[in-house]
N, C-alpha and C. Protein backbone atom coordinates (compact mmCIF):
# COMPACT_ATOMS: atom_id res chain seq x y z
N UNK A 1 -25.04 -7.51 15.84
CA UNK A 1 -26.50 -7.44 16.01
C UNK A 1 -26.93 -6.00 16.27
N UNK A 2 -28.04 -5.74 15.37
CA UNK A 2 -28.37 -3.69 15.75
C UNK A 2 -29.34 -4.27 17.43
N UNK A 3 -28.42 -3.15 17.77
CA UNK A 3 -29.35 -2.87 19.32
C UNK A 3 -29.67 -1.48 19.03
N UNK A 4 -31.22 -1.24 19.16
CA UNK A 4 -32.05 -0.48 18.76
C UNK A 4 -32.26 0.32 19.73
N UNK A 5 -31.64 0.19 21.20
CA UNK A 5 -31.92 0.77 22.05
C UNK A 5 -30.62 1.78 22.29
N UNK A 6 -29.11 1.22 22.22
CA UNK A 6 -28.27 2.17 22.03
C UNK A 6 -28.30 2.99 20.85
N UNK A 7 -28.74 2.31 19.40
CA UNK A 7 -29.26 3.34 18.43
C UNK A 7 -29.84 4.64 19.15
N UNK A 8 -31.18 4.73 19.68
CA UNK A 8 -31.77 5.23 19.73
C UNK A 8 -31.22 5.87 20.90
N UNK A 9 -30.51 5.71 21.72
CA UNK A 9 -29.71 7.20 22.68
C UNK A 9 -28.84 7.99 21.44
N UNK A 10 -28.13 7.42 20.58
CA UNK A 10 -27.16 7.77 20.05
C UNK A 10 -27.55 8.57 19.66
N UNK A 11 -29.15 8.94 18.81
CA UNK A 11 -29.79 9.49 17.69
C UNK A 11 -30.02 10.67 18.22
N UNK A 12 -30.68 10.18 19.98
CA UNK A 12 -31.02 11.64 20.36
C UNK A 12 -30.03 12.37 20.80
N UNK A 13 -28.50 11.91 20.91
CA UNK A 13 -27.33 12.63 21.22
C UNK A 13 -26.92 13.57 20.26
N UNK A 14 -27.26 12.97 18.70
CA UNK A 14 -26.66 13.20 17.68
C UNK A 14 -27.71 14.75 17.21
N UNK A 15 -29.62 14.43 18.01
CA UNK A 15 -30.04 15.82 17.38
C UNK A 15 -29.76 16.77 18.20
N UNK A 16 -29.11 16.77 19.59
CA UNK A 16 -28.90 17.74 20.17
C UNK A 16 -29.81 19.25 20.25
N UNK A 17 -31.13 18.83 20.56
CA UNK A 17 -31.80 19.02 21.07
C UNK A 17 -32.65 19.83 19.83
N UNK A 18 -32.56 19.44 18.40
CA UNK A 18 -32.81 19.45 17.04
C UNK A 18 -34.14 18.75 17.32
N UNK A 19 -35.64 19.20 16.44
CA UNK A 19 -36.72 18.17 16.25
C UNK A 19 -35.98 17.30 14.99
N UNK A 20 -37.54 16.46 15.21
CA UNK A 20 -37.27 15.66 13.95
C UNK A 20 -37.02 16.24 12.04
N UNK A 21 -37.66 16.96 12.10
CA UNK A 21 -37.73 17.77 10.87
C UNK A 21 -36.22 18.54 10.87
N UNK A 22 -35.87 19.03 11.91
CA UNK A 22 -34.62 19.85 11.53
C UNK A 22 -33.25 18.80 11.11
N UNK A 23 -33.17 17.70 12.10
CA UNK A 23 -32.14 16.54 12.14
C UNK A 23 -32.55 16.21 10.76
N UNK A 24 -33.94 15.72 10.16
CA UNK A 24 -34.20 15.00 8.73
C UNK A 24 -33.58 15.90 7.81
N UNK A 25 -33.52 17.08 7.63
CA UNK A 25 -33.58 17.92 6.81
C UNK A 25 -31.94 18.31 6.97
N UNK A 26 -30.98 18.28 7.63
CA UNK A 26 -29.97 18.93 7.92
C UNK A 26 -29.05 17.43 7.15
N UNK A 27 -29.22 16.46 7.69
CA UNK A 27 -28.67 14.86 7.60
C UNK A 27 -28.86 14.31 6.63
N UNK A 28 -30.37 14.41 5.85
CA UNK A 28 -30.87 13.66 5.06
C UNK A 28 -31.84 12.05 5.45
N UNK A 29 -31.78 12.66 7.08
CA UNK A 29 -32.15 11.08 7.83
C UNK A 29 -33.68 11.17 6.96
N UNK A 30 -34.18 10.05 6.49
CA UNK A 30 -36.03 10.39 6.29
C UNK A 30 -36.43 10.31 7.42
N UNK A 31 -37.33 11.29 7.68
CA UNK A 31 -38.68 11.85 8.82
C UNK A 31 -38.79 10.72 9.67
N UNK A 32 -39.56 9.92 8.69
CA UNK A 32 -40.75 8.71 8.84
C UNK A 32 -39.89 7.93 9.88
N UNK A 33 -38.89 7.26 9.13
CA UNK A 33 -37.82 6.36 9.64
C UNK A 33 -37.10 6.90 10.73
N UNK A 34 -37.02 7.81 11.00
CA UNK A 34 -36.44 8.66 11.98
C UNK A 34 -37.14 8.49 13.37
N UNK A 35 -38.68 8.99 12.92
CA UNK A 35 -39.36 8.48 14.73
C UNK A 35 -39.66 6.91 14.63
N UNK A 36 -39.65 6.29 13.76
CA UNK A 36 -39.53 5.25 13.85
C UNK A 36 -38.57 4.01 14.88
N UNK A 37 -37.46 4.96 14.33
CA UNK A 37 -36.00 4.15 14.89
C UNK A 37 -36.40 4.88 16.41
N UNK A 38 -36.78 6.10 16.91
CA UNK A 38 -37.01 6.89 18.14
C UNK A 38 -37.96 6.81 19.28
N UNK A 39 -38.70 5.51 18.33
CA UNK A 39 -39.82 4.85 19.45
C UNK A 39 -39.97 3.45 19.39
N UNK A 40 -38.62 3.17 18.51
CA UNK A 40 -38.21 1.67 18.64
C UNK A 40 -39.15 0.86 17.96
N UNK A 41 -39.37 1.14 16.79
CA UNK A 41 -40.35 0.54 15.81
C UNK A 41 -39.83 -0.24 14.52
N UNK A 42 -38.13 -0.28 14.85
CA UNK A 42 -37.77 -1.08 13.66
C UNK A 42 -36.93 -1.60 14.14
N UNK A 43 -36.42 -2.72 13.43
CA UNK A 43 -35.57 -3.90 13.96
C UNK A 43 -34.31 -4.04 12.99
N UNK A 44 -34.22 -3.23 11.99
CA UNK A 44 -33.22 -3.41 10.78
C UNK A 44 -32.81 -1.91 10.93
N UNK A 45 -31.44 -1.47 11.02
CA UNK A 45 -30.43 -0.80 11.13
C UNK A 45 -30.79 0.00 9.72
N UNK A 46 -30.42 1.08 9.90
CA UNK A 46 -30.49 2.00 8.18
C UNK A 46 -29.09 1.75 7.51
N UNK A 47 -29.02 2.13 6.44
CA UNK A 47 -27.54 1.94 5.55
C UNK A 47 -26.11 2.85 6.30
N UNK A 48 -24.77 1.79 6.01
CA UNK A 48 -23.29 1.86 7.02
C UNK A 48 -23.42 3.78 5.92
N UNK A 49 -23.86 4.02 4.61
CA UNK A 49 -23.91 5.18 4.25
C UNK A 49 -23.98 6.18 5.16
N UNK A 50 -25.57 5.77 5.39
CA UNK A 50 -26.67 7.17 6.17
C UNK A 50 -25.87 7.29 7.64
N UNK A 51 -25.27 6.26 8.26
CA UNK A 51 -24.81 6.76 9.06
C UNK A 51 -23.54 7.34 9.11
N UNK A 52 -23.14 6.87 7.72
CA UNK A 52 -21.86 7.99 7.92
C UNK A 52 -22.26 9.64 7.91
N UNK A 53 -23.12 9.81 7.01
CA UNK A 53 -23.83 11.05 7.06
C UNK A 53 -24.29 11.57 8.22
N UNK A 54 -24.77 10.76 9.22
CA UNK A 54 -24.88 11.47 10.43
C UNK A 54 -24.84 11.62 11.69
N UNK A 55 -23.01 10.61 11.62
CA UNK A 55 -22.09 10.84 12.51
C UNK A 55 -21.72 12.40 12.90
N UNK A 56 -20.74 12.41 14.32
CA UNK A 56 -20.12 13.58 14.49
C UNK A 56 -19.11 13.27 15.39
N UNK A 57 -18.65 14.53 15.89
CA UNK A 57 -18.19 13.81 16.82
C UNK A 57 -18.65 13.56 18.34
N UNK A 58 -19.74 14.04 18.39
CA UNK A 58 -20.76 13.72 19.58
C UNK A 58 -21.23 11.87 19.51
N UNK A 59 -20.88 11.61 18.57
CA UNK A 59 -21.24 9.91 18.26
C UNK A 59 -20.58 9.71 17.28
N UNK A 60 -19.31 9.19 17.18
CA UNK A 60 -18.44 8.84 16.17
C UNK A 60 -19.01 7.86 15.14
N UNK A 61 -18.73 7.90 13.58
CA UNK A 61 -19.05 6.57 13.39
C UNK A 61 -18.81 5.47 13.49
N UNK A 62 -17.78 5.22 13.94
CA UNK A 62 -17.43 3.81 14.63
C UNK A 62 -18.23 3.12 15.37
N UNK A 63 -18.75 4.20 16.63
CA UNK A 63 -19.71 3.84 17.33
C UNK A 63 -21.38 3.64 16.78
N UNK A 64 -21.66 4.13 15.59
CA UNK A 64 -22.68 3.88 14.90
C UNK A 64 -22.58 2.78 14.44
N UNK A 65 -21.55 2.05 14.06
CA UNK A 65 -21.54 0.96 13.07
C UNK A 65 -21.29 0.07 14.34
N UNK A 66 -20.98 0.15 15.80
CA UNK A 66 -21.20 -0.97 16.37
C UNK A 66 -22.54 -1.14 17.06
N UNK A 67 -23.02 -0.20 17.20
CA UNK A 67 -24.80 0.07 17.62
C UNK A 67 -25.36 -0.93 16.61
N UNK A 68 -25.35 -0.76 15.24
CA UNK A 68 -25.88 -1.33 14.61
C UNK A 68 -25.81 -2.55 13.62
N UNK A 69 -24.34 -3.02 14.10
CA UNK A 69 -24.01 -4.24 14.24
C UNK A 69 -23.55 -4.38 12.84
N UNK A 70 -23.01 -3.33 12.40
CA UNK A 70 -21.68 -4.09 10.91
C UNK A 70 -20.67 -4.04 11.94
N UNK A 71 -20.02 -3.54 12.61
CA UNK A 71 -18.56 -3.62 13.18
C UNK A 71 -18.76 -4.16 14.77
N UNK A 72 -17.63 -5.22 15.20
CA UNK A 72 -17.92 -5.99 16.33
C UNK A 72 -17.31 -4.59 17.63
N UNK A 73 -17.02 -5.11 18.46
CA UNK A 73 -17.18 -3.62 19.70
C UNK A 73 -16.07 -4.10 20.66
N UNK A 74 -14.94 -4.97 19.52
CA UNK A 74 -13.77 -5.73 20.32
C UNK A 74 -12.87 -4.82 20.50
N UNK A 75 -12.28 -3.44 19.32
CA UNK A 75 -11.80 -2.71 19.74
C UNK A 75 -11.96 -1.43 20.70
N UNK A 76 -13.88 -1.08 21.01
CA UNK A 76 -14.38 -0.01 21.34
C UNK A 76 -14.10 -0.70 22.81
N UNK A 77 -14.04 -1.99 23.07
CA UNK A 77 -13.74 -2.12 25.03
C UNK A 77 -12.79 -2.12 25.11
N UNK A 78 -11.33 -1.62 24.58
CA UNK A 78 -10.20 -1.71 24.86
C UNK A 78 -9.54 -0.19 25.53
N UNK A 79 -9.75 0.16 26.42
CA UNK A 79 -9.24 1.80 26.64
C UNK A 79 -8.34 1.94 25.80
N UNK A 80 -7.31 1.31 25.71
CA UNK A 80 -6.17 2.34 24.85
C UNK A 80 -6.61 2.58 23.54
N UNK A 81 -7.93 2.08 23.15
CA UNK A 81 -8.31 2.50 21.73
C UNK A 81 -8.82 3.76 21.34
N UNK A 82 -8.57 4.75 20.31
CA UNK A 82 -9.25 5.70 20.66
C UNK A 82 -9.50 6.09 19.05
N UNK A 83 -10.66 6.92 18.53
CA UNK A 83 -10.86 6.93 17.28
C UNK A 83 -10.79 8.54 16.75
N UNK A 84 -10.20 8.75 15.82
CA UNK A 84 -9.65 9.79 15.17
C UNK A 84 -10.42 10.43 13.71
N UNK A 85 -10.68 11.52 13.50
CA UNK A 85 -11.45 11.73 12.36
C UNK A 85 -10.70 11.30 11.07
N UNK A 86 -11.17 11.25 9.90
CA UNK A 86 -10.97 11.30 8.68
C UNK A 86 -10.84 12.73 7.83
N UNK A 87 -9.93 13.12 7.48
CA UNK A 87 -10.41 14.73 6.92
C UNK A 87 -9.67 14.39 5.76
N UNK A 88 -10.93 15.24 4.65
CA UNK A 88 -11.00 15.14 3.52
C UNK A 88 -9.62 16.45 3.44
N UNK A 89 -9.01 15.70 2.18
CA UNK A 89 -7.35 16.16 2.02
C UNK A 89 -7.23 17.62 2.16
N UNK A 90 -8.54 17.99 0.76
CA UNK A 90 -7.92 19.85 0.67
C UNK A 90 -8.37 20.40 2.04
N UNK A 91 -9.25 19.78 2.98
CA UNK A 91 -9.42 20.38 4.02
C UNK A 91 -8.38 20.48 5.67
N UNK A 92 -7.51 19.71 5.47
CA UNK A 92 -6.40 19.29 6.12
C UNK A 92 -5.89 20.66 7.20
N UNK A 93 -5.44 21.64 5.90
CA UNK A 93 -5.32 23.09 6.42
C UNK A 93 -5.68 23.43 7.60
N UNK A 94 -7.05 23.23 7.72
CA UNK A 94 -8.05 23.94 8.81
C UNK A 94 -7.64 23.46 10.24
N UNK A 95 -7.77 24.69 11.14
CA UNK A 95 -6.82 24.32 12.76
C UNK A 95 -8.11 23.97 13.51
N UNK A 96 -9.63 23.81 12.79
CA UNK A 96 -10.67 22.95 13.38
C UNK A 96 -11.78 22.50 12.24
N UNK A 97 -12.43 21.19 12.68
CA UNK A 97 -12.94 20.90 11.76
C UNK A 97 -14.51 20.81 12.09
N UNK A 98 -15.15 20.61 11.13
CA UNK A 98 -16.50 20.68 11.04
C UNK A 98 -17.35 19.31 10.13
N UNK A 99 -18.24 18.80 11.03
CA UNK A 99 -18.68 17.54 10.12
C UNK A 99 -18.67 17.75 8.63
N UNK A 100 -18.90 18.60 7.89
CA UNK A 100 -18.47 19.01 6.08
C UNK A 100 -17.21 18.37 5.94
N UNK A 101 -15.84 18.59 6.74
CA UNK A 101 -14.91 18.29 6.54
C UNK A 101 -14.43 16.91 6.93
N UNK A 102 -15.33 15.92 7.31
CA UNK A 102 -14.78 14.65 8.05
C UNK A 102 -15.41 13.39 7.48
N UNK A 103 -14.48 12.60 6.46
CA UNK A 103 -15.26 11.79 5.70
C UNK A 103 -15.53 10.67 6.61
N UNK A 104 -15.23 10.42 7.86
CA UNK A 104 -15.56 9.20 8.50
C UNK A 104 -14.71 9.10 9.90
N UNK A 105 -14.62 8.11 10.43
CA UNK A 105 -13.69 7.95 11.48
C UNK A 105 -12.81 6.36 11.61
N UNK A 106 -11.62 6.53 12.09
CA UNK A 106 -10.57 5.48 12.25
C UNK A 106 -10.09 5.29 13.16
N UNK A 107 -10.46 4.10 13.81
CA UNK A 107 -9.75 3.56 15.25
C UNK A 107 -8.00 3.04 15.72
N UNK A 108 -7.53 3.67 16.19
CA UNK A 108 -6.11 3.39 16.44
C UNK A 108 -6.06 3.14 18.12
N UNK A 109 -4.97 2.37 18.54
CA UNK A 109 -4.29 2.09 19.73
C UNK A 109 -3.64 3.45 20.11
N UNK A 110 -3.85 4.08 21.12
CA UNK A 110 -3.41 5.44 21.64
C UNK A 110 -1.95 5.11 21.99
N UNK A 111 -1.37 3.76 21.85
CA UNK A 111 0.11 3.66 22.88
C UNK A 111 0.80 3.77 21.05
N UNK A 112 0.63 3.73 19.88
CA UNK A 112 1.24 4.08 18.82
C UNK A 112 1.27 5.67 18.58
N UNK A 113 0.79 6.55 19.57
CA UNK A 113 0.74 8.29 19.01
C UNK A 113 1.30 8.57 20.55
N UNK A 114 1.97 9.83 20.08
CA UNK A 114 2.90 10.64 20.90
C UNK A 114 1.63 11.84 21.25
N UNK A 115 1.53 11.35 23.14
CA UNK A 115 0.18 12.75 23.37
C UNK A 115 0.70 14.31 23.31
N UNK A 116 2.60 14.54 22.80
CA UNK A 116 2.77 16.00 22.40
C UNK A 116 2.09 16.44 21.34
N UNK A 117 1.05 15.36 20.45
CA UNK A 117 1.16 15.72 19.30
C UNK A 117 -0.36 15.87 18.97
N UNK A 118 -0.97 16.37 18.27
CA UNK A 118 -2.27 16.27 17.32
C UNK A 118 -2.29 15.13 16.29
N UNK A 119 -3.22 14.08 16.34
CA UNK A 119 -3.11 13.80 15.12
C UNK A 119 -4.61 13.74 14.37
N UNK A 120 -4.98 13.06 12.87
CA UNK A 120 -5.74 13.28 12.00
C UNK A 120 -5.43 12.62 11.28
N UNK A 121 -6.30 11.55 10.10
CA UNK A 121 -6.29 10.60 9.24
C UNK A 121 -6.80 11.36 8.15
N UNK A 122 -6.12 11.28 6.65
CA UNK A 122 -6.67 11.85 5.90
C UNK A 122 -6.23 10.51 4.55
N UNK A 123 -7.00 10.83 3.34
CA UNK A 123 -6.75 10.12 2.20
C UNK A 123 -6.31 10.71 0.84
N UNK A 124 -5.37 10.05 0.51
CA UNK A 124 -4.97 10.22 -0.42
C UNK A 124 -5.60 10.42 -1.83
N UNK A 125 -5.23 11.42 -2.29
CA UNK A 125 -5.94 11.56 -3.79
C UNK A 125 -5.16 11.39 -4.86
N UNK A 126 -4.20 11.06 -5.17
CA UNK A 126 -3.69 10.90 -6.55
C UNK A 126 -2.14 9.87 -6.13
N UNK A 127 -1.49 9.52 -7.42
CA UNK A 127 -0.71 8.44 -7.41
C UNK A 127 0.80 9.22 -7.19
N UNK A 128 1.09 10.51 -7.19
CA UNK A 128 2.15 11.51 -6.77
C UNK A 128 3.21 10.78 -5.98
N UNK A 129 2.90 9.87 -5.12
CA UNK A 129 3.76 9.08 -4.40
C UNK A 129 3.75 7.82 -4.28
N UNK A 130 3.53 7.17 -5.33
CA UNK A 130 3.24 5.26 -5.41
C UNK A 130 4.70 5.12 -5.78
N UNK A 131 5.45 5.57 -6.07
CA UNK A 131 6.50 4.84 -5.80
C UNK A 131 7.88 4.78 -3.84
N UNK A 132 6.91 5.51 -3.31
CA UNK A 132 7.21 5.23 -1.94
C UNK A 132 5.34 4.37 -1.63
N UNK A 133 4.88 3.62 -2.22
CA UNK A 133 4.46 2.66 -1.83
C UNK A 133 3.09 3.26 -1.10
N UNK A 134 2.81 4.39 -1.77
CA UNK A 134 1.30 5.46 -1.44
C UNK A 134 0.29 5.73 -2.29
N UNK A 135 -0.40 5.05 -2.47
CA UNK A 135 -1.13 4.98 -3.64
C UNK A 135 -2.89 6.01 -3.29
N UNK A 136 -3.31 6.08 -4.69
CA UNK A 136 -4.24 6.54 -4.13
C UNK A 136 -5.52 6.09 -3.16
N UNK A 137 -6.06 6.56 -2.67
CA UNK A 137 -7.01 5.97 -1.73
C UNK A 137 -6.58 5.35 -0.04
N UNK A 138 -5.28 5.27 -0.31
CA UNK A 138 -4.62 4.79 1.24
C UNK A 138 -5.22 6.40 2.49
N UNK A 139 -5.25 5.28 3.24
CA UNK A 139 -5.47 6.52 4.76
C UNK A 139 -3.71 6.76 5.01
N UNK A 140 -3.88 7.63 5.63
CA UNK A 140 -2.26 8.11 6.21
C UNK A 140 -2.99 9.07 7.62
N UNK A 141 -1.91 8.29 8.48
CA UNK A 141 -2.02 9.08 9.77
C UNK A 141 -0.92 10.28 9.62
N UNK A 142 -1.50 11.52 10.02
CA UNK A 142 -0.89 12.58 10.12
C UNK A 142 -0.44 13.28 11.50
N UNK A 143 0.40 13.75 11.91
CA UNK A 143 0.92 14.23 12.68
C UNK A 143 1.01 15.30 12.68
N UNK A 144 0.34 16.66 13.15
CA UNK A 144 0.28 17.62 12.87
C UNK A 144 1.42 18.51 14.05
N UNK A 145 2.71 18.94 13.09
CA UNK A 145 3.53 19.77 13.03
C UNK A 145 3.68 20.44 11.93
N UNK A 146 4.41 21.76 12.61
CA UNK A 146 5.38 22.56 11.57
C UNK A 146 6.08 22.61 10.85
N UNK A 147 7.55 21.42 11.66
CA UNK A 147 8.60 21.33 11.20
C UNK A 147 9.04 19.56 10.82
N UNK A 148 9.97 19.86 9.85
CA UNK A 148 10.30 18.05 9.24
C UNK A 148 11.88 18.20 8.81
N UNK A 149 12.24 16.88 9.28
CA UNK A 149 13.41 16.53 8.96
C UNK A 149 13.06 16.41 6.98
N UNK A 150 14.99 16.46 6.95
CA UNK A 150 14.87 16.08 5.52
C UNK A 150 14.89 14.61 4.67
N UNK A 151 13.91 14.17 4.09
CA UNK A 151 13.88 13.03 3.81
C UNK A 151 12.46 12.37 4.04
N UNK A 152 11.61 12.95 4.92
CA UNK A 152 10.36 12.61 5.37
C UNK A 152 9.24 13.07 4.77
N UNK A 153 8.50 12.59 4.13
CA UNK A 153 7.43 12.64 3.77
C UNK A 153 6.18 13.31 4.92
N UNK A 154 5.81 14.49 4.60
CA UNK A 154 4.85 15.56 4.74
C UNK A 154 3.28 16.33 4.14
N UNK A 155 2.59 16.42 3.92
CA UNK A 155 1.27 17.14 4.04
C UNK A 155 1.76 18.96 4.00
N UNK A 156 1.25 19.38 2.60
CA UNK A 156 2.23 20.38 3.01
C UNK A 156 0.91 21.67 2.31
N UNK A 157 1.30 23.04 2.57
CA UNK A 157 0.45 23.69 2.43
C UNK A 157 1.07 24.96 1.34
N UNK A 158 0.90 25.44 0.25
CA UNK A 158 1.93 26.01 -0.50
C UNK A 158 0.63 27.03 -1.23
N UNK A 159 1.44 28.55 -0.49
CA UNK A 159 0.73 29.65 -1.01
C UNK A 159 -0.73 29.94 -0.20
N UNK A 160 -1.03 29.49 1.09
CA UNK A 160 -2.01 28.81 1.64
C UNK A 160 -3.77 28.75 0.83
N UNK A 161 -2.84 27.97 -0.85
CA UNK A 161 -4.36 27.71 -1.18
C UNK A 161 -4.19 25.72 -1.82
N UNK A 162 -2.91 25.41 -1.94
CA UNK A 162 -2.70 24.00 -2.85
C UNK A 162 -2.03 23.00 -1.69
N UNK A 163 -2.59 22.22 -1.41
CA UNK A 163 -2.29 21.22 -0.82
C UNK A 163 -1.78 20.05 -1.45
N UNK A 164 -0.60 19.46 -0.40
CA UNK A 164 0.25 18.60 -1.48
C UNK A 164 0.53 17.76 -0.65
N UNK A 165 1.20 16.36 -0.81
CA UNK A 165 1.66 15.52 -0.31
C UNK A 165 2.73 15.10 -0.79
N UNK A 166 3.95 15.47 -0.31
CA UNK A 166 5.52 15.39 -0.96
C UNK A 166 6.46 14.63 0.05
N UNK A 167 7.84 14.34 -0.45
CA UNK A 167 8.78 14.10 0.31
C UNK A 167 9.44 15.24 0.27
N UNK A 168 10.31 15.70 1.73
CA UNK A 168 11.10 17.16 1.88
C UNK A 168 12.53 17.02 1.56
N UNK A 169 12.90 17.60 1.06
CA UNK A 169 14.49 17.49 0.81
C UNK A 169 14.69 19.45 0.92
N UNK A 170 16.09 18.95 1.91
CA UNK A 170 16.32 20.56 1.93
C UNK A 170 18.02 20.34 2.27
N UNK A 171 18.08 21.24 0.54
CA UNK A 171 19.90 20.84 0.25
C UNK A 171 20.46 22.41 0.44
N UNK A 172 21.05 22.87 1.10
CA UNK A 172 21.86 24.53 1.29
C UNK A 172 20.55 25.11 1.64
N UNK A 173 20.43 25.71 0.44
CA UNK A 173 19.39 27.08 1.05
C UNK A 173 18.30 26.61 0.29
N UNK A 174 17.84 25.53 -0.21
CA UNK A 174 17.18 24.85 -1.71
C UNK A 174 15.85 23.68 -0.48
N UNK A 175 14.92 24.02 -1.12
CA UNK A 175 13.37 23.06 -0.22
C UNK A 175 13.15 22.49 -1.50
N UNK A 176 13.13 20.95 -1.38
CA UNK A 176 12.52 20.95 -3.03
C UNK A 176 11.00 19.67 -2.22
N UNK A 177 9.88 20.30 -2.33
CA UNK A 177 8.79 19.30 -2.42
C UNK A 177 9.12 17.90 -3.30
N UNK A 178 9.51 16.61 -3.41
CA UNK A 178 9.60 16.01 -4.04
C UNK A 178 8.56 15.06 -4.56
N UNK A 179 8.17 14.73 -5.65
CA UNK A 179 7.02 13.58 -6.05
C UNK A 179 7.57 12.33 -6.12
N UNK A 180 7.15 11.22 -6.11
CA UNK A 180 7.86 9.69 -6.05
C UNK A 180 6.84 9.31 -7.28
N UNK A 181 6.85 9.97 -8.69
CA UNK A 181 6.30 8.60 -9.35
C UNK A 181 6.99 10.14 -10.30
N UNK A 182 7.49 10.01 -11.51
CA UNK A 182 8.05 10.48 -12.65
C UNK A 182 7.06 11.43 -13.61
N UNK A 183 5.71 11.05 -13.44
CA UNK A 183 4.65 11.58 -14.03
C UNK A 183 4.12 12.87 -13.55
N UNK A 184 4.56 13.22 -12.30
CA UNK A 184 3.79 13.89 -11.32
C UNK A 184 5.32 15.13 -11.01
N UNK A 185 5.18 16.37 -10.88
CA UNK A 185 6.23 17.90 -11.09
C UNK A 185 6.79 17.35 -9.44
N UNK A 186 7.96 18.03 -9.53
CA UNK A 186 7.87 18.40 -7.75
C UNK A 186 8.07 19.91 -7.91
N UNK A 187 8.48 20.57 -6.59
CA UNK A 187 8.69 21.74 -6.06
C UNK A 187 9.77 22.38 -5.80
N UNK A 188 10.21 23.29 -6.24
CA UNK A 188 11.38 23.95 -6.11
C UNK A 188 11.55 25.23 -5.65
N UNK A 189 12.27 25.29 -4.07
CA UNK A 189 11.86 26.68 -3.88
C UNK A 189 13.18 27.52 -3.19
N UNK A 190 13.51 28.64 -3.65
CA UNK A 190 14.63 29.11 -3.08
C UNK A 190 14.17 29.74 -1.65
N UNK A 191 15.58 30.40 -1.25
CA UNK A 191 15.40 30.72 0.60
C UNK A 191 14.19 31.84 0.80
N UNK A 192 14.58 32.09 -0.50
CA UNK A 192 13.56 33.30 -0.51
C UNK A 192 12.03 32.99 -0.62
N UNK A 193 12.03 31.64 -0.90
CA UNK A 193 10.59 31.66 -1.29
C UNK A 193 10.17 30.46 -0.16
N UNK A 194 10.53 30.09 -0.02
CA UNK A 194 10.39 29.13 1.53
C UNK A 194 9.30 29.41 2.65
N UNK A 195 8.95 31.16 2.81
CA UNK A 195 7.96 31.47 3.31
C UNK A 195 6.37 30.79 2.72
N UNK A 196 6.26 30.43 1.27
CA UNK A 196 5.01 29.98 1.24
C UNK A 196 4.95 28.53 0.92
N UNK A 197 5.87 27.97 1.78
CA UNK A 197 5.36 27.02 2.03
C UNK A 197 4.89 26.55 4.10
N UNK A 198 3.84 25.45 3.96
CA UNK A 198 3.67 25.90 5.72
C UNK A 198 3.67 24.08 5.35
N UNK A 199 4.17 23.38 6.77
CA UNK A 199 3.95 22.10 6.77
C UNK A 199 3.10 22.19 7.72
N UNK A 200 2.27 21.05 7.32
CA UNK A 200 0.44 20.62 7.93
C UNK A 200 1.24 19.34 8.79
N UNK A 201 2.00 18.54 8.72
CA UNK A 201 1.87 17.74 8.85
C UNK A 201 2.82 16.43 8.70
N UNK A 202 3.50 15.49 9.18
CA UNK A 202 4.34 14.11 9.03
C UNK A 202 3.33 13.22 8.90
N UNK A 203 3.52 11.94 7.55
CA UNK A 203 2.85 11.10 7.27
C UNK A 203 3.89 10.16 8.65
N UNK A 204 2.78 9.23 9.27
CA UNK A 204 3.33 8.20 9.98
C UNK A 204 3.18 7.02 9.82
N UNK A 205 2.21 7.06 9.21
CA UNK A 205 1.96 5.57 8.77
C UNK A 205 0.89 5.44 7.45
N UNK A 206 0.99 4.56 6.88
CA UNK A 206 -0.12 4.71 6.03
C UNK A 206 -0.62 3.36 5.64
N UNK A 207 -2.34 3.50 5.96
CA UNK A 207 -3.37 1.97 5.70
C UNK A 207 -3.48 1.55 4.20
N UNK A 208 -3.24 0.73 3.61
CA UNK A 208 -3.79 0.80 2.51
C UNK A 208 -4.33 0.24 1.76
N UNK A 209 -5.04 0.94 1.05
CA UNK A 209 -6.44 0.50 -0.04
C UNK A 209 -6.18 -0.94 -0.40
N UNK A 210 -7.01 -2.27 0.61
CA UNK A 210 -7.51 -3.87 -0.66
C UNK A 210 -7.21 -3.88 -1.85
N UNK A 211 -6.55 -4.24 -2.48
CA UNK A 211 -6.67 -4.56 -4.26
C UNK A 211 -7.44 -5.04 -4.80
């Protein structure tokens, strides 16, 4: 059910101390609808879209979508729940992010992540690894380290401009980025060249895309 009244704290959390014209114009929120929802003049929630658009992390969207009643609020009373951004793949790199870079947000149980660690949900763009069962469009929780055993599948950063998603194999002095589907190159890099590659990251799990 939209409760119009937590909407409407959320909204003014979200302009941070923005008028209406600057929040409309920055978000895409319309004006009209904007003081509308701000003096409690509507009873119907705007589109699960628009609010992805103008989430942050000052008001996650998770918490937008239970304000306004597509998503129930069974996992938001659970403390150990806690919700994690979405970052769009080529942006992964970056050691901070910025709403441009965050296609949404994903709720996880905090007792499945290690608090030594950073983590970040990102999605997959191409079929490079469907044959380890990664297809495109799946979320994958990331773990943001340096270093990876051999055999584990990684988020990897090469030349720091191409972002990749490989399995690591490292035979003598030999790193080879590997692809899991036959269609798709892997990586081959001697000791010498090992410097340009940087790991972003251990895949830990990965959600995936309804059929």
């Amino acid at each position: 059910m939209f409760d119009k009244h937590i909407f409407k704290q959320q909204l003014i959390k979200l302009m941070n101390g923005r008028t209406t014209t600057e929040f409309a114009h920055q978000t895409g929120f319309n004006r009209t609808y904007l003081s509308k929802y701000l003096n409690l003049k509507l009873d119907r929630p705007p589109s699960a879209r628009l609010l992805q658009h103008i989430a942050s992390p000052i008001v996650p969207y998770e918490a937008l979508l239970i304000s306004c009643g597509y998503l129930t609020n069974a996992l938001s009373c659970d403390a150990s729940a806690i919700t994690l951004p979405i970052i769009h793949f080529m942006d992964i790199c970056n050691t901070t992010f910025s709403q441009e870079h965050i296609e949404g947000y994903e709720t996880i149980n905090a007792a499945q992540l290690n608090p030594a660690y950073d983590y970040v949900y990102t999605r997959v763009k191409d079929n490079s690894m469907s044959h380890a069962r990664i297809q495109s469009g799946d979320l994958l929780l990331i773990q943001k380290q340096s270093h990876i055993n051999s055999g584990e599948i990684a988020v990897i950063s090469v030349d720091h401009e191409t972002i990749l998603l490989k399995r690591i194999l490292k035979k003598q002095n030999i790193l080879v980025l590997q692809s899991e589907n036959p269609s798709y190159s892997s990586y081959i890099f001697s000791a010498e060249e090992q410097n340009r590659v940087r790991i972003i990251g251990k895949v830990i799990h990965v959600k995936f895309t309804p059929l």
